[in-house]
N, C-alpha and C. Protein backbone atom coordinates (compact mmCIF):
# COMPACT_ATOMS: atom_id res chain seq x y z
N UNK A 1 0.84 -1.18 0.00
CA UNK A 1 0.00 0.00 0.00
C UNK A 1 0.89 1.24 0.00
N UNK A 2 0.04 2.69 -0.14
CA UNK A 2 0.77 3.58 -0.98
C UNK A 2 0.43 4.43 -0.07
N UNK A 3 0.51 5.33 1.37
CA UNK A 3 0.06 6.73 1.59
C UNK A 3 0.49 7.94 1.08
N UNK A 4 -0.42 8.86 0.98
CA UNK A 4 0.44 9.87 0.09
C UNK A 4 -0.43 11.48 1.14
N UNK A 5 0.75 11.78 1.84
CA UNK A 5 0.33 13.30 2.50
C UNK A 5 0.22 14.32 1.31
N UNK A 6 -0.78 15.13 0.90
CA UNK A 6 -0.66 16.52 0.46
C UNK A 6 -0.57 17.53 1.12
N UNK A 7 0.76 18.17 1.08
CA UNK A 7 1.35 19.29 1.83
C UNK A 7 0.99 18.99 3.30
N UNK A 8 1.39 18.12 3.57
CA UNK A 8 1.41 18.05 5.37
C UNK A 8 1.93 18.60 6.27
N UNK A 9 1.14 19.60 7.43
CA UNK A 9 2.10 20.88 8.05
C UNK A 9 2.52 20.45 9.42
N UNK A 10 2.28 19.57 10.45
CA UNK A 10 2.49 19.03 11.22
C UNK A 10 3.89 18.26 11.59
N UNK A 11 4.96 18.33 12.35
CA UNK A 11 5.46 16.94 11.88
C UNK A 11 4.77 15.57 12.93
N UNK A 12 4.63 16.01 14.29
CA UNK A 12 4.27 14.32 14.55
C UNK A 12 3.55 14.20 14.00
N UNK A 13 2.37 14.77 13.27
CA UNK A 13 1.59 13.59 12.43
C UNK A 13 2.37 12.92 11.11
N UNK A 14 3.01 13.50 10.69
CA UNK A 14 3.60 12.51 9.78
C UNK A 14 5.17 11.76 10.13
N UNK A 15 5.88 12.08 11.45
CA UNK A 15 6.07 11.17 12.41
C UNK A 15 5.83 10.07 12.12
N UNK A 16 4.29 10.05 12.78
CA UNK A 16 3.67 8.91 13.29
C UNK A 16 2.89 8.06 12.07
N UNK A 17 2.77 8.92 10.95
CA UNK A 17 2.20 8.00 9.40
C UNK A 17 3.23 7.13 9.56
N UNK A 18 4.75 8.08 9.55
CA UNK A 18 6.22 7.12 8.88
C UNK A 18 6.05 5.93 9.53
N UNK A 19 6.16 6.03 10.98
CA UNK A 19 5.76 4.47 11.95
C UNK A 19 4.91 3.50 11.37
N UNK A 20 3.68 3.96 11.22
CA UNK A 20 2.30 3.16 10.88
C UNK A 20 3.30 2.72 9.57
N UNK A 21 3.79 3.35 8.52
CA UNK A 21 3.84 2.60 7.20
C UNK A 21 5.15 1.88 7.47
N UNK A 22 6.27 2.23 8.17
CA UNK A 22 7.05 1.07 8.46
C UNK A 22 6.66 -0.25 8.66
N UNK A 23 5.69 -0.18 9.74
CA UNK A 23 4.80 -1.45 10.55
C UNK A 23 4.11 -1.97 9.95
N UNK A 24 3.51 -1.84 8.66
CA UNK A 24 2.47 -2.21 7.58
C UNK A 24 2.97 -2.73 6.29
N UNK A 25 4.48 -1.88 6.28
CA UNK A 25 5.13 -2.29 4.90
C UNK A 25 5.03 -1.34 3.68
N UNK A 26 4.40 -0.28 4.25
CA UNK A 26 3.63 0.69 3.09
C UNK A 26 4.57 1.78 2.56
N UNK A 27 4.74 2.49 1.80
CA UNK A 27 5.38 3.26 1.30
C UNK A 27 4.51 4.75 1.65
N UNK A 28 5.42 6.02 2.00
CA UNK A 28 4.80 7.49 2.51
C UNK A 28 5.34 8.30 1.53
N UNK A 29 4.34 8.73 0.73
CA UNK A 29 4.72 9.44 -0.95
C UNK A 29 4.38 11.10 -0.12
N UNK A 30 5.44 12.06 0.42
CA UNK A 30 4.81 13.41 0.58
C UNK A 30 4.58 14.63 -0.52
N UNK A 31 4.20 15.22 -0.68
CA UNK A 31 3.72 16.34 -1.72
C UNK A 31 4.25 17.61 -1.13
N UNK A 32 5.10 18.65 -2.29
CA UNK A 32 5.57 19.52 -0.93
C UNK A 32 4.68 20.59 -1.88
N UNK A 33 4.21 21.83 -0.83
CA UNK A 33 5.39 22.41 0.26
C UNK A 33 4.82 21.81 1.74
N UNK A 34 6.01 21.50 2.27
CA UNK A 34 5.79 21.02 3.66
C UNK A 34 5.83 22.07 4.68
N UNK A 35 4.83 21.61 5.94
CA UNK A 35 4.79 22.54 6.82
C UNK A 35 6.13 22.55 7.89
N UNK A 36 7.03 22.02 7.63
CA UNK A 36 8.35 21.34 8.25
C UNK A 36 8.98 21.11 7.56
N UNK A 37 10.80 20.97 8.24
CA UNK A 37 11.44 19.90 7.55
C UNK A 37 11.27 18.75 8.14
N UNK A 38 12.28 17.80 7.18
CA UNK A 38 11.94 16.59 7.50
C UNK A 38 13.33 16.10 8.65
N UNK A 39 14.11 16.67 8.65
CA UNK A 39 15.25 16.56 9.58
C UNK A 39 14.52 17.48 10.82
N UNK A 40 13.50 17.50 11.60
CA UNK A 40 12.72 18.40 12.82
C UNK A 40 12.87 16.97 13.74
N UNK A 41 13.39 17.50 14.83
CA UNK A 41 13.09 16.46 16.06
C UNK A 41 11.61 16.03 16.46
N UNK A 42 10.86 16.50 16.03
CA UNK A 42 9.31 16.07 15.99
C UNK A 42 9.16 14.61 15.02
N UNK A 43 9.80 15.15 13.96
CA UNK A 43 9.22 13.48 13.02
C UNK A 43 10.28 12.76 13.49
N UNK A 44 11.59 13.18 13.50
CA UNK A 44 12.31 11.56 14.52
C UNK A 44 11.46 11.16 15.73
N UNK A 45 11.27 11.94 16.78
CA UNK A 45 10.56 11.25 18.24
C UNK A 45 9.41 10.72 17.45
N UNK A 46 8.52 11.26 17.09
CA UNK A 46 7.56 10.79 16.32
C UNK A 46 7.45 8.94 15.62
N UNK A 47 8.14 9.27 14.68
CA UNK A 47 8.42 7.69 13.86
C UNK A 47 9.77 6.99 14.74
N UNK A 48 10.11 7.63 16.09
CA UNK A 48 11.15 6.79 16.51
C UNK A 48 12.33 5.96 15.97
N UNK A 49 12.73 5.13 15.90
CA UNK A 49 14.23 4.83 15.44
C UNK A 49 13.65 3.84 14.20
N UNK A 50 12.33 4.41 13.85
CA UNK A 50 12.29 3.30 12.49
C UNK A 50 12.00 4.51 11.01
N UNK A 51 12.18 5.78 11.43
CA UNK A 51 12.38 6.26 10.22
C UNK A 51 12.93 6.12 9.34
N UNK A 52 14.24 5.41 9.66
CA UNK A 52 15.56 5.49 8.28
C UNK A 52 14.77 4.01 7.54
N UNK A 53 14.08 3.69 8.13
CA UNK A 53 13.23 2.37 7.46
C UNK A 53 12.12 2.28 6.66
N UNK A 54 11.89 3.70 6.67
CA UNK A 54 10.71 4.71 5.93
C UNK A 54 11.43 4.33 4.56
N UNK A 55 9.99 3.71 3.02
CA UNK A 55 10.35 3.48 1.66
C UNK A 55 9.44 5.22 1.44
N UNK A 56 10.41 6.58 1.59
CA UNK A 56 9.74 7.60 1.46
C UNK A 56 9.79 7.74 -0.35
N UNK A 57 8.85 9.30 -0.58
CA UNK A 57 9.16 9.19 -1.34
C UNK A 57 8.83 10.77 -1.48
N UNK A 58 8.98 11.79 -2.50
CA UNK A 58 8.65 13.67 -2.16
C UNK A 58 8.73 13.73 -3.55
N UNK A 59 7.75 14.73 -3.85
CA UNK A 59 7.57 15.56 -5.07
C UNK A 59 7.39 16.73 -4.64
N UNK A 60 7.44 17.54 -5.89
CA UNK A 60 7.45 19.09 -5.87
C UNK A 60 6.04 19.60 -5.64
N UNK A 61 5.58 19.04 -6.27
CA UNK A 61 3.66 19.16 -6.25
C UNK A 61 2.85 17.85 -6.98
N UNK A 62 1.43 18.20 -7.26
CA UNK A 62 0.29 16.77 -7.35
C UNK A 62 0.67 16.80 -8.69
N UNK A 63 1.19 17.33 -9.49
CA UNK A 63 1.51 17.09 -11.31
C UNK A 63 2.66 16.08 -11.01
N UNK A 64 3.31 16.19 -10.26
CA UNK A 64 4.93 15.79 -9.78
C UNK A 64 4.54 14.46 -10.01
N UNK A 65 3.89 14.17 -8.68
CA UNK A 65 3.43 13.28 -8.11
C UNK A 65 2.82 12.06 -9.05
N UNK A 66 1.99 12.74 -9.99
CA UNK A 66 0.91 12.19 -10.89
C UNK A 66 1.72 11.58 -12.31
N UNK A 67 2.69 12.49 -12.58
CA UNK A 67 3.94 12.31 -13.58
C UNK A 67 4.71 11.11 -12.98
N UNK A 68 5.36 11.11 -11.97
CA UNK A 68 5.69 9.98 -11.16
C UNK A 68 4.83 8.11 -10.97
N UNK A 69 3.98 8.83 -11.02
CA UNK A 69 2.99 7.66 -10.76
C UNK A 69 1.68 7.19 -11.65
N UNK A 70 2.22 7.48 -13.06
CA UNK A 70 0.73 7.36 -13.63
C UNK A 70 0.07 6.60 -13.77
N UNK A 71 -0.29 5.35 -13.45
CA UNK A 71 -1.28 4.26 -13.33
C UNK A 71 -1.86 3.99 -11.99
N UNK A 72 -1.14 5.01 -11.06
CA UNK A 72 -1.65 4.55 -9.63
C UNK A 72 -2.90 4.67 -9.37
N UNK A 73 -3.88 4.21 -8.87
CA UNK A 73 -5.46 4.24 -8.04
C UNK A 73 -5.25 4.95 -7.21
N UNK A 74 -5.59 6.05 -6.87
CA UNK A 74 -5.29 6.96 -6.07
C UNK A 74 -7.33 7.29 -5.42
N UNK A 75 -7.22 6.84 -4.23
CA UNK A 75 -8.35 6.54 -3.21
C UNK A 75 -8.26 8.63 -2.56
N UNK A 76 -8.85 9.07 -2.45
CA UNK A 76 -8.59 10.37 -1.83
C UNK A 76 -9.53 10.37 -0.25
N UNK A 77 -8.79 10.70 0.80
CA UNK A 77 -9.92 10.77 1.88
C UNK A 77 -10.19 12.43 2.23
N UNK A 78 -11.65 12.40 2.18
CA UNK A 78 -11.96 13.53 2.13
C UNK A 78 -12.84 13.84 3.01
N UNK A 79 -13.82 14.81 4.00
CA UNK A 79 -14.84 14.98 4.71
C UNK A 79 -15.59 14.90 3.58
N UNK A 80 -15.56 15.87 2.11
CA UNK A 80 -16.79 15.74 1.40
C UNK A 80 -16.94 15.30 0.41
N UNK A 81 -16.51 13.34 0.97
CA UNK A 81 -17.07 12.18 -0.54
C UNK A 81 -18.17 12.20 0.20
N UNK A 82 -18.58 11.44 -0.59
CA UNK A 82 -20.39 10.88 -0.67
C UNK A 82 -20.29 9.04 -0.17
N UNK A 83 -19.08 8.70 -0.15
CA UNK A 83 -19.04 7.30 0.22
C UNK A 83 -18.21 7.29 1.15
N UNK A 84 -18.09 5.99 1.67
CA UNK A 84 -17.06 5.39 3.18
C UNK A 84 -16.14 4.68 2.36
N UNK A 85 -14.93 4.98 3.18
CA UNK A 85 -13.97 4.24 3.01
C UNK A 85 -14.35 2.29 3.37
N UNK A 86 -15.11 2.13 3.76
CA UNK A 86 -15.49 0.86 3.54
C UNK A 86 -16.03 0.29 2.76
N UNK A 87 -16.87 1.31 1.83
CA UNK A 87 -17.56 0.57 0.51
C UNK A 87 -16.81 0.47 -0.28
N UNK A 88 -15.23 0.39 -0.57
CA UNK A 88 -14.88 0.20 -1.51
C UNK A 88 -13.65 -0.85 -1.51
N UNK A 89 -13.31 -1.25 -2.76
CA UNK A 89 -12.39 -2.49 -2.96
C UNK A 89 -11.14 -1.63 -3.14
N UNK A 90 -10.14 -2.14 -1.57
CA UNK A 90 -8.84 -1.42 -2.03
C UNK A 90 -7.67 -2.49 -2.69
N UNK A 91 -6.76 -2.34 -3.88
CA UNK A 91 -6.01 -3.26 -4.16
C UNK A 91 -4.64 -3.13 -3.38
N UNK A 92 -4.11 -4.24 -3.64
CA UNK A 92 -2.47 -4.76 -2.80
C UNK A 92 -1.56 -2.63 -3.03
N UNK A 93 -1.90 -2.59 -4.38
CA UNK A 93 -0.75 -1.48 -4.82
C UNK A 93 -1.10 -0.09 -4.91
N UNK A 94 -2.69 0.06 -4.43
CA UNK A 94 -3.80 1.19 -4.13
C UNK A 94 -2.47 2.77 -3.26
N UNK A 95 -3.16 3.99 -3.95
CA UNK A 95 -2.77 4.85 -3.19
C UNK A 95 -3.51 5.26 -2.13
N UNK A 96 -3.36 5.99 -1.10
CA UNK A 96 -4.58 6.55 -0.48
C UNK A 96 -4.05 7.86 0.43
N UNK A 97 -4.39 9.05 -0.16
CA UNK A 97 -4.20 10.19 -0.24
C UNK A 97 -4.88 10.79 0.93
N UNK A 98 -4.26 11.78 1.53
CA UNK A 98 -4.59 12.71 2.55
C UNK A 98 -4.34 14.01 2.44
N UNK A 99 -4.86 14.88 2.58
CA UNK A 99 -4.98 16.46 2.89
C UNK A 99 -4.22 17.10 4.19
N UNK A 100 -3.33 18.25 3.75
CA UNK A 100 -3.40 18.97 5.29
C UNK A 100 -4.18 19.06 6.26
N UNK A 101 -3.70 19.10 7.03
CA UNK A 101 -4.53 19.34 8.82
C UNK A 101 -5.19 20.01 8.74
N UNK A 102 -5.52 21.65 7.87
CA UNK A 102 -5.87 22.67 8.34
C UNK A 102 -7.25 22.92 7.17
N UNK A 103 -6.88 22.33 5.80
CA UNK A 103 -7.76 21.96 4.79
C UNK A 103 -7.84 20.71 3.57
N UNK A 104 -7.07 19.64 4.51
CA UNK A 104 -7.80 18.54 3.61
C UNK A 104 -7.01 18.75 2.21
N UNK A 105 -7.55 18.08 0.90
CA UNK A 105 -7.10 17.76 -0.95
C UNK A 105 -8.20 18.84 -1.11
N UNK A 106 -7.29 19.60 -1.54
CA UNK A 106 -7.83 20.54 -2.46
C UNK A 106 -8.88 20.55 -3.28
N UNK A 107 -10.11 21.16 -3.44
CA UNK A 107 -11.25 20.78 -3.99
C UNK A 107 -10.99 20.37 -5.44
N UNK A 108 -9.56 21.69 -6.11
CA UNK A 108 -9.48 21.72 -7.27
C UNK A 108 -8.92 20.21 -7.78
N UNK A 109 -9.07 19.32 -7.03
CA UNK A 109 -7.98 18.10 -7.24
C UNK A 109 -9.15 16.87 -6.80
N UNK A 110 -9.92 17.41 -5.95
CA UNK A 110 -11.27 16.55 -5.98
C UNK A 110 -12.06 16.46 -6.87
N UNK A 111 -12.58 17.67 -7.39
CA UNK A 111 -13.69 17.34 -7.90
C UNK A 111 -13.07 16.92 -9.27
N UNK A 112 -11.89 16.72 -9.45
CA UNK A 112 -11.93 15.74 -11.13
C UNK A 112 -11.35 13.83 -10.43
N UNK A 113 -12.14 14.02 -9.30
CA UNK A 113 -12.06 12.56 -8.46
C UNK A 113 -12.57 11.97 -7.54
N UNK A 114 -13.57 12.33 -8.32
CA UNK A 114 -15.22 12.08 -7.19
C UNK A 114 -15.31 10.52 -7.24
N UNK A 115 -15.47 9.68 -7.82
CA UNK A 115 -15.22 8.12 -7.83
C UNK A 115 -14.12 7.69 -6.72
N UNK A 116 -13.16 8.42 -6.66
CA UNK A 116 -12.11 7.30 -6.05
C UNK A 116 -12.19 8.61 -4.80
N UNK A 117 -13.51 9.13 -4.27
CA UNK A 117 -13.03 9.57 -2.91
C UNK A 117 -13.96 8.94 -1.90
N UNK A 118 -13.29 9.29 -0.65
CA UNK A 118 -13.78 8.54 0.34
C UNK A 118 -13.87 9.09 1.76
N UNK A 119 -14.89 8.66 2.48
CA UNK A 119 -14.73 9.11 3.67
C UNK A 119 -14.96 8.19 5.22
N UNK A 120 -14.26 8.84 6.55
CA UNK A 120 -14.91 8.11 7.68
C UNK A 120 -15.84 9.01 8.24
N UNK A 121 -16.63 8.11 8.34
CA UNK A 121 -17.79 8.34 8.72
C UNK A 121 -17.70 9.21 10.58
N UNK A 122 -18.67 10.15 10.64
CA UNK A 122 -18.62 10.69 12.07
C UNK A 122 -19.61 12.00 12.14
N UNK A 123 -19.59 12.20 13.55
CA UNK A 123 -20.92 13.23 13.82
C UNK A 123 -20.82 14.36 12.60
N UNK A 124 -21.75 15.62 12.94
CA UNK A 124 -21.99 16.21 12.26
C UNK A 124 -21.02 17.61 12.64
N UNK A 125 -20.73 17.61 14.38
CA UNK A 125 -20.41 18.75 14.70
C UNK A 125 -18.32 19.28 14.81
N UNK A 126 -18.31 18.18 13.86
CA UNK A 126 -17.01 17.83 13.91
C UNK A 126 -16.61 17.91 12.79
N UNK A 127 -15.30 18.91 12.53
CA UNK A 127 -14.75 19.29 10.80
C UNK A 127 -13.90 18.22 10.29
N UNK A 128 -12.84 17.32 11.42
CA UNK A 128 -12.07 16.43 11.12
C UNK A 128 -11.20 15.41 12.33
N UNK A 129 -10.88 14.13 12.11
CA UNK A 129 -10.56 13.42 13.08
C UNK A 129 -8.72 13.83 12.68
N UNK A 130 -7.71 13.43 13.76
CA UNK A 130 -6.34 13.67 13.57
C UNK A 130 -5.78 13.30 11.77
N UNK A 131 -5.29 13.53 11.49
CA UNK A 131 -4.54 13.27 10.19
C UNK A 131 -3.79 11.72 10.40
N UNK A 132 -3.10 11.29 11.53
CA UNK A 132 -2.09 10.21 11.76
C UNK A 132 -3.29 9.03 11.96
N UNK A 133 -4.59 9.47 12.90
CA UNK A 133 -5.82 8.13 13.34
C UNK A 133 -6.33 8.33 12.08
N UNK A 134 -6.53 9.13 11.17
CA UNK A 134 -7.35 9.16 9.85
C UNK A 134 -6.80 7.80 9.08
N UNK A 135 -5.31 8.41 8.54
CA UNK A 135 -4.55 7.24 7.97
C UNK A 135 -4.21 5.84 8.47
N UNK A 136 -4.72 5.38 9.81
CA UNK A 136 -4.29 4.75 10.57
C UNK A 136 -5.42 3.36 10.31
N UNK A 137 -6.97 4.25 9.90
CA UNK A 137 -8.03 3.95 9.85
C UNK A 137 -8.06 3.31 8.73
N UNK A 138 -8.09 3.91 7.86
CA UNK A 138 -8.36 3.55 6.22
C UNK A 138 -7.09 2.78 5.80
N UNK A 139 -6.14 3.22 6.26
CA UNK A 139 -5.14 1.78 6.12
C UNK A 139 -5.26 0.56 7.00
N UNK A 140 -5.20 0.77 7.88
CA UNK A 140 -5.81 -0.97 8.03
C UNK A 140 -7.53 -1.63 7.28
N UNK A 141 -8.20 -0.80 7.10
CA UNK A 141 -8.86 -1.42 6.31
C UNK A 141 -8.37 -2.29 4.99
N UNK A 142 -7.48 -1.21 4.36
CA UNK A 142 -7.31 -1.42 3.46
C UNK A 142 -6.05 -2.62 3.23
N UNK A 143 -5.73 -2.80 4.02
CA UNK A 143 -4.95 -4.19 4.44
C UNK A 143 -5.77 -5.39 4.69
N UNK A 144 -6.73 -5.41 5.51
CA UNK A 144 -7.58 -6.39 6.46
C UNK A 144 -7.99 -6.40 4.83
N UNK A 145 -8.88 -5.85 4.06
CA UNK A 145 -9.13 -6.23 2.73
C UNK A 145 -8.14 -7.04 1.98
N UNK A 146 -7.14 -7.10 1.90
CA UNK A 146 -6.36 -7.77 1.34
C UNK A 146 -5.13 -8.89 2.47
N UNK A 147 -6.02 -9.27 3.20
CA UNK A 147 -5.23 -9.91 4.28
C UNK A 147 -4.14 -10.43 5.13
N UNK A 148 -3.62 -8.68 5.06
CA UNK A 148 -3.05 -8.71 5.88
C UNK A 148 -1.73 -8.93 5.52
N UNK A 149 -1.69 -8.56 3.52
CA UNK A 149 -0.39 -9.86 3.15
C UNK A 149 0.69 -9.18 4.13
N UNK A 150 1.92 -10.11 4.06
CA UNK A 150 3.33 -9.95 4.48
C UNK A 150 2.93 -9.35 6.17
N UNK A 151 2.11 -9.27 6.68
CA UNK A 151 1.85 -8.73 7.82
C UNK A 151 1.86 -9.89 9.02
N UNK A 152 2.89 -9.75 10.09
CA UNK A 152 2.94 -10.94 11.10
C UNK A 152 1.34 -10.81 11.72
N UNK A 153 0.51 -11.79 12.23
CA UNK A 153 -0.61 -11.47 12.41
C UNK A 153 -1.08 -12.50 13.68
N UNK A 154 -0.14 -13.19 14.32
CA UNK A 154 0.11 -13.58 15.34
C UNK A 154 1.27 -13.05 16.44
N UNK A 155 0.91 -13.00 17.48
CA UNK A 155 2.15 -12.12 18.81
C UNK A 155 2.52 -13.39 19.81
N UNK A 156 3.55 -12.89 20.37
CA UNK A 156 3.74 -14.20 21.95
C UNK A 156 4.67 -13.35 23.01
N UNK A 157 4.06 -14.24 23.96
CA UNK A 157 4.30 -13.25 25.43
C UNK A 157 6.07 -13.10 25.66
N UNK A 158 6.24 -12.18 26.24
CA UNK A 158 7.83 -11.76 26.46
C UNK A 158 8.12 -13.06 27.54
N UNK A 159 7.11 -12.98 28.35
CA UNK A 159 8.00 -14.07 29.70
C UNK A 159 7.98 -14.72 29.82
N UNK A 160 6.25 -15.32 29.40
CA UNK A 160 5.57 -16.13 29.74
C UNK A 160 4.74 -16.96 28.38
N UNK A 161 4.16 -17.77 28.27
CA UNK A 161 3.72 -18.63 27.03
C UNK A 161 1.94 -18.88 27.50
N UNK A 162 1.02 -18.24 26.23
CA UNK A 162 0.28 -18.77 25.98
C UNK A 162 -0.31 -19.62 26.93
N UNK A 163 -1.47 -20.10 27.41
CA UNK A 163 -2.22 -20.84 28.01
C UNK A 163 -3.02 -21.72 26.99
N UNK A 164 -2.46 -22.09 25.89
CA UNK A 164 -3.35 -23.26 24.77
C UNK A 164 -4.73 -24.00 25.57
N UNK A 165 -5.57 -23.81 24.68
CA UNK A 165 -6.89 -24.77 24.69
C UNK A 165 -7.67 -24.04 25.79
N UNK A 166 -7.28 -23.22 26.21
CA UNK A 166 -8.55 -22.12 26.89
C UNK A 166 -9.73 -21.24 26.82
């Protein structure tokens, strides 16, 4: 799987993407201009000592990006699709795109991608959930849809072993 920040101004939230896509196997495609650098002690504490393990990847802008990647499925999460990120079939090599903190993918970039957008679902009185639990969300879906490949999906105790047949 593919995350892709547009212009992300935060760094622990994208920190904490880098983590999630280490741990998943996923690749973090950013779009600049960034609200940070990427050398900020925020995204190291953030993604902790597994950044340098980050398959990153940066463009100049969404033409960049799009030039870079032209066959990709690019899933957009947005507050204003019309569908859930659950109604839809994500594949093994799927992108899935995110917006700044402060305004989300650009309308001008939505509305020629109304099919492949998506949303989580939530109250009414609320503009947006974190950027890092957003991606956190729709990527494991979008894994659990495709099960989980390459993903260890069993754990065992540090001290102690399992209690079998309980």
């Amino acid at each position: 799987m593919h995350i892709v920040l547009h212009q992300p101004e935060i760094p622990a939230n994208t920190g904490n993407i880098g983590r999630t896509c280490v741990a998943t196997g996923s690749s973090l495609h950013l779009i600049e201009p960034l609200g940070f650098r990427l050398d900020e002690k925020q995204i190291k504490r953030a993604g902790m000592d597994y950044w340098d393990r980050l398959d990153l990847h940066r463009y100049i802008n969404f033409e960049d990006f799009k030039k870079q990647n032209p066959n990709a499925k690019v899933w957009m999460a947005t507050t204003k699709a019309k569908k859930s990120y659950t109604e839809v079939e994500f594949g093994q090599d799927d992108f899935i795109m995110f917006g700044k903190e402060s305004a989300g993918i650009p309308e001008e970039i939505l509305v020629d991608n109304e099919d492949t957008c998506i949303r989580i679902p939530m109250g009414f009185d609320i503009r947006s959930l974190n950027l890092s639990n957003s991606v956190a969300i729709v990527l494991y879906e979008a894994l659990r849809q495709n099960g989980f490949a390459g993903l260890e999906k069993e754990g065992e105790l540090h001290r102690l072993h399992w209690n079998s047949g309980r």
